[in-house]
PDB file of N, CA and C in Angstrom:
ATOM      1  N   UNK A   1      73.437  46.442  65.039  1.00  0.00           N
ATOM      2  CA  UNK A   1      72.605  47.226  65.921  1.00  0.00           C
ATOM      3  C   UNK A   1      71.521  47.904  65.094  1.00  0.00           C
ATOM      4  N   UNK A   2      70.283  47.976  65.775  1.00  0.00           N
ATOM      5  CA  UNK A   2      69.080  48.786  64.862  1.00  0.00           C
ATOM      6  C   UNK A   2      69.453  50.118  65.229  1.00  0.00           C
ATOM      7  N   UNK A   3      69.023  50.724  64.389  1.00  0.00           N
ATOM      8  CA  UNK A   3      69.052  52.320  63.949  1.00  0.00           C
ATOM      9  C   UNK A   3      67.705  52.688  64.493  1.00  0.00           C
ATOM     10  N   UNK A   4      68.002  53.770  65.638  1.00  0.00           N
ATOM     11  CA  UNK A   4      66.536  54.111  66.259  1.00  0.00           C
ATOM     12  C   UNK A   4      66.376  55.859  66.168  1.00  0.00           C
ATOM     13  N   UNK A   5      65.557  55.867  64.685  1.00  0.00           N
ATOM     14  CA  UNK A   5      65.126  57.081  64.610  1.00  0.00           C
ATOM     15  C   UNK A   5      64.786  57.940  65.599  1.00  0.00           C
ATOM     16  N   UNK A   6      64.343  57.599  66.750  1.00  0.00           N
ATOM     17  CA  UNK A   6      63.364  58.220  67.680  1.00  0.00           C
ATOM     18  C   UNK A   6      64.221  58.632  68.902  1.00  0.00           C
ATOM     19  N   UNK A   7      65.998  57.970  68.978  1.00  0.00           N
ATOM     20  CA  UNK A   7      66.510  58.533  69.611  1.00  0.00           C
ATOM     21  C   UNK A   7      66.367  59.894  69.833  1.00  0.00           C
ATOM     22  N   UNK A   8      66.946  59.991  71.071  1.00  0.00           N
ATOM     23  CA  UNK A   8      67.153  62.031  71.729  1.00  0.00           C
ATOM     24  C   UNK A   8      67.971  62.173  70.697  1.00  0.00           C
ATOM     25  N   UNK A   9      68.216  63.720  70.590  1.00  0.00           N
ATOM     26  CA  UNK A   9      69.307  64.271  70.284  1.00  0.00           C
ATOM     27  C   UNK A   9      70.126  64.539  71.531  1.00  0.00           C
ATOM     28  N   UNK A  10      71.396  65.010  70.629  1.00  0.00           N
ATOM     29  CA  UNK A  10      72.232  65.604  72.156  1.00  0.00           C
ATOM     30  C   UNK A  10      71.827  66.572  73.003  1.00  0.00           C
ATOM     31  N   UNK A  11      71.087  67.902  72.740  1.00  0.00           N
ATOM     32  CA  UNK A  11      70.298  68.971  73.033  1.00  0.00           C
ATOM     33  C   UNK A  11      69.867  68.687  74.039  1.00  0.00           C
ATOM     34  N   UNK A  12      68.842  67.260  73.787  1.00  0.00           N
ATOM     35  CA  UNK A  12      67.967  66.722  74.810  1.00  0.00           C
ATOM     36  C   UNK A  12      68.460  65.629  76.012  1.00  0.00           C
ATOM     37  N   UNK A  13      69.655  65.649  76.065  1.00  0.00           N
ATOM     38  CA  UNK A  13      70.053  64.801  76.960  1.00  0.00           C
ATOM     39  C   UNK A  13      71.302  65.482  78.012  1.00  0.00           C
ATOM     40  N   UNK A  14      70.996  65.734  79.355  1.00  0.00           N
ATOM     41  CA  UNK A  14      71.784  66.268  80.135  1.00  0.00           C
ATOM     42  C   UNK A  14      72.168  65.677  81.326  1.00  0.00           C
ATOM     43  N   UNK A  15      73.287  65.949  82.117  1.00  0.00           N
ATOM     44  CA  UNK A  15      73.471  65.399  83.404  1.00  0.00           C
ATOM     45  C   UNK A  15      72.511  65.650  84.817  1.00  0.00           C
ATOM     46  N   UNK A  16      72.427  64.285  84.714  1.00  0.00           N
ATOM     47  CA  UNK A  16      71.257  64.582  85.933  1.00  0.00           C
ATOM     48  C   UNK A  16      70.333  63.867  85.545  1.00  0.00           C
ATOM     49  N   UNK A  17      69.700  63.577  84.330  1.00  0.00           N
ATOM     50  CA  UNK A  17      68.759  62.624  83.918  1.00  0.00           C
ATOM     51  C   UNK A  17      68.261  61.732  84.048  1.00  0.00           C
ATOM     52  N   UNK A  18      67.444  60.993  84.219  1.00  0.00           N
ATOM     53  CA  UNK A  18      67.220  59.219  84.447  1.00  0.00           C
ATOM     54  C   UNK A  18      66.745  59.082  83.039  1.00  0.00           C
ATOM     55  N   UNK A  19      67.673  57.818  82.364  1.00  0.00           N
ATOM     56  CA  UNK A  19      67.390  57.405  80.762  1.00  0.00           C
ATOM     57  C   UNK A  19      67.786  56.072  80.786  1.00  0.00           C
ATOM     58  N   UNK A  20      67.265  55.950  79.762  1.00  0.00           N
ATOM     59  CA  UNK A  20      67.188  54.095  79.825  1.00  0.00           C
ATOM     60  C   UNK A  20      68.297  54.248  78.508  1.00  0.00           C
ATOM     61  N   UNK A  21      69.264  53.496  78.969  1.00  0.00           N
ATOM     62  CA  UNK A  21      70.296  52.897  77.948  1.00  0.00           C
ATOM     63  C   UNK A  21      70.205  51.764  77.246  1.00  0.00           C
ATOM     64  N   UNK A  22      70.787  51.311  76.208  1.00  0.00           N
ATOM     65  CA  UNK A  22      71.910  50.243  75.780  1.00  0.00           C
ATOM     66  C   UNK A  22      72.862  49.758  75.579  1.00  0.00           C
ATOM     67  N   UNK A  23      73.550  49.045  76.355  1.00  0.00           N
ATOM     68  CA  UNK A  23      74.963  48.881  76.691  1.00  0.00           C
ATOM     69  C   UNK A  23      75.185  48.069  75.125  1.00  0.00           C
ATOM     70  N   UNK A  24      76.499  48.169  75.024  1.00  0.00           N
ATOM     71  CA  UNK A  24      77.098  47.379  73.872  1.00  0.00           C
ATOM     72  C   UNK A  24      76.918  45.784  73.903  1.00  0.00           C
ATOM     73  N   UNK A  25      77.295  44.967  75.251  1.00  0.00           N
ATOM     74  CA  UNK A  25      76.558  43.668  75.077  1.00  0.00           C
ATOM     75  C   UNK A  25      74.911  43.360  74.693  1.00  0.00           C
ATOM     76  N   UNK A  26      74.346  44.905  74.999  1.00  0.00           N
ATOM     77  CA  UNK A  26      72.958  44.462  74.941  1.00  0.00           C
ATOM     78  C   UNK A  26      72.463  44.344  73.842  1.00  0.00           C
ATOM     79  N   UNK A  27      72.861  44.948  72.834  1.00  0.00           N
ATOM     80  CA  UNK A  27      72.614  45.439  71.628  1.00  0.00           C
ATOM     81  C   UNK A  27      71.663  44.428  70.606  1.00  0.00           C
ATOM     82  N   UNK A  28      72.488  43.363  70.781  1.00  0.00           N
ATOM     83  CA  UNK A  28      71.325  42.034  70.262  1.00  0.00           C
ATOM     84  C   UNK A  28      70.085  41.787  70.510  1.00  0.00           C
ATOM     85  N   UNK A  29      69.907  41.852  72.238  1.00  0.00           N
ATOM     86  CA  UNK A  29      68.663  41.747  72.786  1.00  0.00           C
ATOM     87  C   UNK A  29      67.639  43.125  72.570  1.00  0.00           C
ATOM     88  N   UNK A  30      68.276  43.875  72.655  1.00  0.00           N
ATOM     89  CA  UNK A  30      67.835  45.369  72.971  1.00  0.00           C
ATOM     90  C   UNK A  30      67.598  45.766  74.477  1.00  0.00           C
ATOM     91  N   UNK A  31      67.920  44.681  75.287  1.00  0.00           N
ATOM     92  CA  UNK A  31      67.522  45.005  76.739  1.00  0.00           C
ATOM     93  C   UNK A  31      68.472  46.301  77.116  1.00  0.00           C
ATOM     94  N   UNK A  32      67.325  47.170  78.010  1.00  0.00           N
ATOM     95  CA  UNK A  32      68.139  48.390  78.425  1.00  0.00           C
ATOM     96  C   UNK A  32      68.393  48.241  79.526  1.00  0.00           C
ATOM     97  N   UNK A  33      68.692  49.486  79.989  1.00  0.00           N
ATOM     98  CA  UNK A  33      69.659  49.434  81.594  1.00  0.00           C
ATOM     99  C   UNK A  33      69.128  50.824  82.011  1.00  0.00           C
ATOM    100  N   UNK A  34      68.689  51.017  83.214  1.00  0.00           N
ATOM    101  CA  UNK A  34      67.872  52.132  83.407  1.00  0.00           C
ATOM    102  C   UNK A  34      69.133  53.000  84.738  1.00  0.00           C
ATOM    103  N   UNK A  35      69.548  54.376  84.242  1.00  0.00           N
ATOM    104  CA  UNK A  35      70.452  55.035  85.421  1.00  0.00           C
ATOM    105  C   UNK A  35      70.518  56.568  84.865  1.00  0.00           C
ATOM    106  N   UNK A  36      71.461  57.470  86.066  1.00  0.00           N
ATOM    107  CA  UNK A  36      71.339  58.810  85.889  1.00  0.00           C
ATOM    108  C   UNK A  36      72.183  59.214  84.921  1.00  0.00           C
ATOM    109  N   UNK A  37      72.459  60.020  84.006  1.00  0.00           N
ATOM    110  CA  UNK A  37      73.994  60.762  83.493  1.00  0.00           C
ATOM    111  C   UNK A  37      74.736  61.379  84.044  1.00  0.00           C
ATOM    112  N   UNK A  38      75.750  60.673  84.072  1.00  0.00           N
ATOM    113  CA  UNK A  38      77.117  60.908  84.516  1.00  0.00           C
ATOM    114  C   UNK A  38      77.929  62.078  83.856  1.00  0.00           C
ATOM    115  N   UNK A  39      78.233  61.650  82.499  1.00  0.00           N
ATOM    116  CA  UNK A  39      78.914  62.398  81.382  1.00  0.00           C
ATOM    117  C   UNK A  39      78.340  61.888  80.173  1.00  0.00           C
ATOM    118  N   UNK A  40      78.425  62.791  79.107  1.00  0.00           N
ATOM    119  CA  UNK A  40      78.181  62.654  77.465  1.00  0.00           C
ATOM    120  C   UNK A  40      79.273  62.646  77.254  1.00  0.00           C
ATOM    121  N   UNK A  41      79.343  61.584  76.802  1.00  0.00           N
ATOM    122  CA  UNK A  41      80.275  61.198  76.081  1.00  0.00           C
ATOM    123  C   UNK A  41      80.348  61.631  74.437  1.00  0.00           C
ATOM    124  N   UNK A  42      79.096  60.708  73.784  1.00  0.00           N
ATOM    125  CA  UNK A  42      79.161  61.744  72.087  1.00  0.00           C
ATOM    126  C   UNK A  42      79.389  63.072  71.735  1.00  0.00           C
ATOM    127  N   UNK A  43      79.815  63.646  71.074  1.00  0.00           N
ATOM    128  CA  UNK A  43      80.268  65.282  70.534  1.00  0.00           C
ATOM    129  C   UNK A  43      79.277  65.539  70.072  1.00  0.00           C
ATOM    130  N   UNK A  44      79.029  64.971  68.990  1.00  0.00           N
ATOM    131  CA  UNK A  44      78.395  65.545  67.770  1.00  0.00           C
ATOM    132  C   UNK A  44      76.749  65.559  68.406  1.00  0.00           C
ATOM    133  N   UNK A  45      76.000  66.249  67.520  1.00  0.00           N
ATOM    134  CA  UNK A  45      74.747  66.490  67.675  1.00  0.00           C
ATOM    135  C   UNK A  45      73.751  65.636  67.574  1.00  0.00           C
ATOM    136  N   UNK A  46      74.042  64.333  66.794  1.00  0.00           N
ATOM    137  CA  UNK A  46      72.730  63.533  66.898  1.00  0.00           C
ATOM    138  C   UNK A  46      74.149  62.339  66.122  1.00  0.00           C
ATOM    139  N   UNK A  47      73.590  61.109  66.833  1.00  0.00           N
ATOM    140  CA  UNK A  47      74.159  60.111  66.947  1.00  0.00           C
ATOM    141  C   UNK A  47      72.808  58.721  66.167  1.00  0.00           C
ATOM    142  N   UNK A  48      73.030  58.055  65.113  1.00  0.00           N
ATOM    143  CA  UNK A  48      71.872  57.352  64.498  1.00  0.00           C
ATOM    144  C   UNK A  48      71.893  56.192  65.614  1.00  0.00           C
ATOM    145  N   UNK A  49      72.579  56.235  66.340  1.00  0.00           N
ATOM    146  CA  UNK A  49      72.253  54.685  67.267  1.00  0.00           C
ATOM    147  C   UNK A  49      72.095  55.044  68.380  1.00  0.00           C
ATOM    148  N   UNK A  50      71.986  56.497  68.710  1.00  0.00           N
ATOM    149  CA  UNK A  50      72.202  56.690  70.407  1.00  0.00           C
ATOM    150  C   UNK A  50      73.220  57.962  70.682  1.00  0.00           C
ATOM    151  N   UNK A  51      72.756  58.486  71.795  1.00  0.00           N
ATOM    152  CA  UNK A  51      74.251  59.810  72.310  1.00  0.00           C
ATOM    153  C   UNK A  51      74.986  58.441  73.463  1.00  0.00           C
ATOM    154  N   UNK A  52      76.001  58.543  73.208  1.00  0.00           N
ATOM    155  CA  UNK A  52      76.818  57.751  74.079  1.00  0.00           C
ATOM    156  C   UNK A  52      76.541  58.611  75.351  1.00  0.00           C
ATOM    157  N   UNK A  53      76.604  57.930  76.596  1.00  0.00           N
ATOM    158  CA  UNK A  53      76.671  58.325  78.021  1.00  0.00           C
ATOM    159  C   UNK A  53      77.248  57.276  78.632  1.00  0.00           C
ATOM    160  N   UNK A  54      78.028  57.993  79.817  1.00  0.00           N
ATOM    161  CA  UNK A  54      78.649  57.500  80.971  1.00  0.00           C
ATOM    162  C   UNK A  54      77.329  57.447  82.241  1.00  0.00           C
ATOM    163  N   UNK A  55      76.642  56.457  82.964  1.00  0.00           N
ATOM    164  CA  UNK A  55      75.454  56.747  84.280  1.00  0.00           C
ATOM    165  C   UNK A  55      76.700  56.638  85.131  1.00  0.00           C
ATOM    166  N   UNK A  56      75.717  57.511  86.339  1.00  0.00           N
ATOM    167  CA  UNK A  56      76.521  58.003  87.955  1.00  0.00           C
ATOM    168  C   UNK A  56      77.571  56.644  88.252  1.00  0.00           C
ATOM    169  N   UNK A  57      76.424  54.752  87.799  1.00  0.00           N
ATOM    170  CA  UNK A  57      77.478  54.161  88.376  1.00  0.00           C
ATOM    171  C   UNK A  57      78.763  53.262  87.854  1.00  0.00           C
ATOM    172  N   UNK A  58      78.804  54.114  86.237  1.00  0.00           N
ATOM    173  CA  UNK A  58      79.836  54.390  85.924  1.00  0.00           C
ATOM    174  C   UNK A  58      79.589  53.116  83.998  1.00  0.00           C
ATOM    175  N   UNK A  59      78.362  52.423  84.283  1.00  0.00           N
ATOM    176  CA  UNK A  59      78.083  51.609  83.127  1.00  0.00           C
ATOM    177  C   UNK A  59      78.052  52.560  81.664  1.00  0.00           C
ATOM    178  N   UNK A  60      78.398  52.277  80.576  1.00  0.00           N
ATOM    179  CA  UNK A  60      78.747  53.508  79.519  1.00  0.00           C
ATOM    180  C   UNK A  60      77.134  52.465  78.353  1.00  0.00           C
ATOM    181  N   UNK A  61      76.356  53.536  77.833  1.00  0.00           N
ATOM    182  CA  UNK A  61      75.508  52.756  77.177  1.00  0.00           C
ATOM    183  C   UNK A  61      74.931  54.060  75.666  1.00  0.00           C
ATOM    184  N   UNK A  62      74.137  53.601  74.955  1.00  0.00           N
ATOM    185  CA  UNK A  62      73.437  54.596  74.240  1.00  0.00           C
ATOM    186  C   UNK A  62      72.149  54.774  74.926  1.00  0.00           C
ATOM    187  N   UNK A  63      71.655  56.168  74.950  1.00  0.00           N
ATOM    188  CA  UNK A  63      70.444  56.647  75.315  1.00  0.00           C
ATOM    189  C   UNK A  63      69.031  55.977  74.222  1.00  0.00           C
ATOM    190  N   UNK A  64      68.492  55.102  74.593  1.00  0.00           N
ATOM    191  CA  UNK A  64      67.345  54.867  74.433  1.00  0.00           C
ATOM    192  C   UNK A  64      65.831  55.787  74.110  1.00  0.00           C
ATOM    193  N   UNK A  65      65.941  56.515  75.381  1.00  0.00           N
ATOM    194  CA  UNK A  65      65.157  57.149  75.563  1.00  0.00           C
ATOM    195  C   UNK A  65      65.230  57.724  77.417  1.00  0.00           C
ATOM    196  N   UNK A  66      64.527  58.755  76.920  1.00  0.00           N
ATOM    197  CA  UNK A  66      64.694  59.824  78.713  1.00  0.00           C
ATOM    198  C   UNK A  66      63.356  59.354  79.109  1.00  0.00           C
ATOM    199  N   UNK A  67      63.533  58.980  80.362  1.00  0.00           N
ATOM    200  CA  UNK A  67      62.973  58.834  81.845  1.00  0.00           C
ATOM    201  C   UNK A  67      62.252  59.544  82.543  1.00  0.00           C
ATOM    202  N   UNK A  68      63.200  60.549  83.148  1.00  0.00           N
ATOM    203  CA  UNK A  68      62.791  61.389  84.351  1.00  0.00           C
ATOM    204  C   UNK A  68      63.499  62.845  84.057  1.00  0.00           C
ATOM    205  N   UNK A  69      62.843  63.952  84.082  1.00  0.00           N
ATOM    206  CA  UNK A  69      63.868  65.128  84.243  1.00  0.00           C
ATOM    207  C   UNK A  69      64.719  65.070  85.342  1.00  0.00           C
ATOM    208  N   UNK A  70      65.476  66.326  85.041  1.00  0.00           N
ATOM    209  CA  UNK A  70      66.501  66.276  86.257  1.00  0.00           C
ATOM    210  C   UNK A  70      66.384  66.672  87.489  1.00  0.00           C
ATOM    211  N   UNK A  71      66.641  66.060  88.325  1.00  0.00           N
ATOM    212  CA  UNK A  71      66.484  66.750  89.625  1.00  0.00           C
ATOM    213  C   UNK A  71      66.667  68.009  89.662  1.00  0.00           C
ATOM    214  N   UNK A  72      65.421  68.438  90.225  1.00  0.00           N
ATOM    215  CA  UNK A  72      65.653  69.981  91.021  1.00  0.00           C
ATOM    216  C   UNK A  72      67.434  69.960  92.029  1.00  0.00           C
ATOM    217  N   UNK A  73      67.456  71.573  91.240  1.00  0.00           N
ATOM    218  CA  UNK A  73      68.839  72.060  91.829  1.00  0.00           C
ATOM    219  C   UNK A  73      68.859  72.626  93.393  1.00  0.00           C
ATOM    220  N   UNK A  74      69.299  72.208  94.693  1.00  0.00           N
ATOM    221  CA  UNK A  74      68.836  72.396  95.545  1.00  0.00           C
ATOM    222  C   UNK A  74      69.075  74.262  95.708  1.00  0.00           C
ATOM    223  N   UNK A  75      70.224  74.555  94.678  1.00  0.00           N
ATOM    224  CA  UNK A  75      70.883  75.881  94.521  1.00  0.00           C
ATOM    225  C   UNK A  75      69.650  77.068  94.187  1.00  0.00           C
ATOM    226  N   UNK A  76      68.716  76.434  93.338  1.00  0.00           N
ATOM    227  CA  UNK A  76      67.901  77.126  92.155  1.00  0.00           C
ATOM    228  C   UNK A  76      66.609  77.852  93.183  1.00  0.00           C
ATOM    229  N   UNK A  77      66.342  77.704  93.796  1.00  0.00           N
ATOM    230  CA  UNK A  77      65.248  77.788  95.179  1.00  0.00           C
ATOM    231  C   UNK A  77      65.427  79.026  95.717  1.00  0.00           C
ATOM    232  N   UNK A  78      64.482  79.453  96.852  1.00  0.00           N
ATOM    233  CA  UNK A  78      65.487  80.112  97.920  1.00  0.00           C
ATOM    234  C   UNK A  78      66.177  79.809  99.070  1.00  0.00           C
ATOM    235  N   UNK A  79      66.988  80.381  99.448  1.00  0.00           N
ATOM    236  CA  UNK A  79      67.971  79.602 100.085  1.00  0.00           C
ATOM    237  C   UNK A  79      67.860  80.436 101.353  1.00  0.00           C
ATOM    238  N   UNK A  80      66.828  80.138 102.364  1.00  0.00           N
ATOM    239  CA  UNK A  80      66.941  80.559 104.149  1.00  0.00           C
ATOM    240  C   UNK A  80      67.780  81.000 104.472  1.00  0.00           C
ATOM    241  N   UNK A  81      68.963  80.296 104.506  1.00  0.00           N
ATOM    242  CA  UNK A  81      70.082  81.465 104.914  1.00  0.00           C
ATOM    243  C   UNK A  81      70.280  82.447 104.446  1.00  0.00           C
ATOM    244  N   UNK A  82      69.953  83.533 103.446  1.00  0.00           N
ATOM    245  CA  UNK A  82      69.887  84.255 102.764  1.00  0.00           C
ATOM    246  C   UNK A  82      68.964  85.236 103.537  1.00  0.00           C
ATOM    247  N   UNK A  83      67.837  85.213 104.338  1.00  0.00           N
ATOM    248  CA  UNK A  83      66.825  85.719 104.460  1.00  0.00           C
ATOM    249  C   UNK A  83      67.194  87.303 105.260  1.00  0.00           C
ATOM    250  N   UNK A  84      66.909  87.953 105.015  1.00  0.00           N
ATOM    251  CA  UNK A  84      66.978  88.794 105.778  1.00  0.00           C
ATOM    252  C   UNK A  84      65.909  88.973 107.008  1.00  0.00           C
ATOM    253  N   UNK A  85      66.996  90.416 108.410  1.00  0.00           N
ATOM    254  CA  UNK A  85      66.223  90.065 109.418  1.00  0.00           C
ATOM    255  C   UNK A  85      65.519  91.297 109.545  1.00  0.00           C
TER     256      UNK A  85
END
C-alpha cells in the first residue's frame, strides 16, 4: 500500500462526514469508495496509510480524504417548540 502523506489526521475526521475511502481490496488500484462515518475505528492520532473508519453502510476503509462537512445538527438551531408565547 502507498503511504499518503496528505492523509487527515484523526482530529480531522468525525462522524457524520462524507470521505472518500480505501477499502483493503482496493489498495492496489487505489480506487476509493465514497460514504458517511459511521465509527473510527483507529486510536491513535495519525495513521501513515489512513484513520481506519467504519461508513453508515457498514463498508470499513482508510480515509483518503474528506468530502463534505457534517451535516448540520437539527438539535444546534432553534427549536420552535421552545418559543415562547
Amino acid at each position: 500500500m502507498k503511504t499518503d502523506r496528505n492523509s487527515p489526521q484523526r482530529s480531522a475526521v468525525a462522524i457524520g462526514l462524507t470521505v472518500d475511502v480505501i477499502q483493503k481490496e482496493d489498495q492496489g488500484s487505489g480506487k476509493r469508495t465514497r460514504g458517511i462515518v459511521k465509527e473510527i475505528l483507529t486510536k491513535s492520532l495519525s495513521h501513515p496509510h489512513g484513520i481506519k473508519v467504519r461508513l453508515a453502510d457498514g463498508r470499513v476503509g482508510r480515509v483518503a480524504a474528506i468530502i463534505g462537512d457534517k451535516p448540520a445538527d437539527p438539535d444546534d438551531g432553534p427549536d420552535s417548540t421552545t418559543q415562547r408565547k
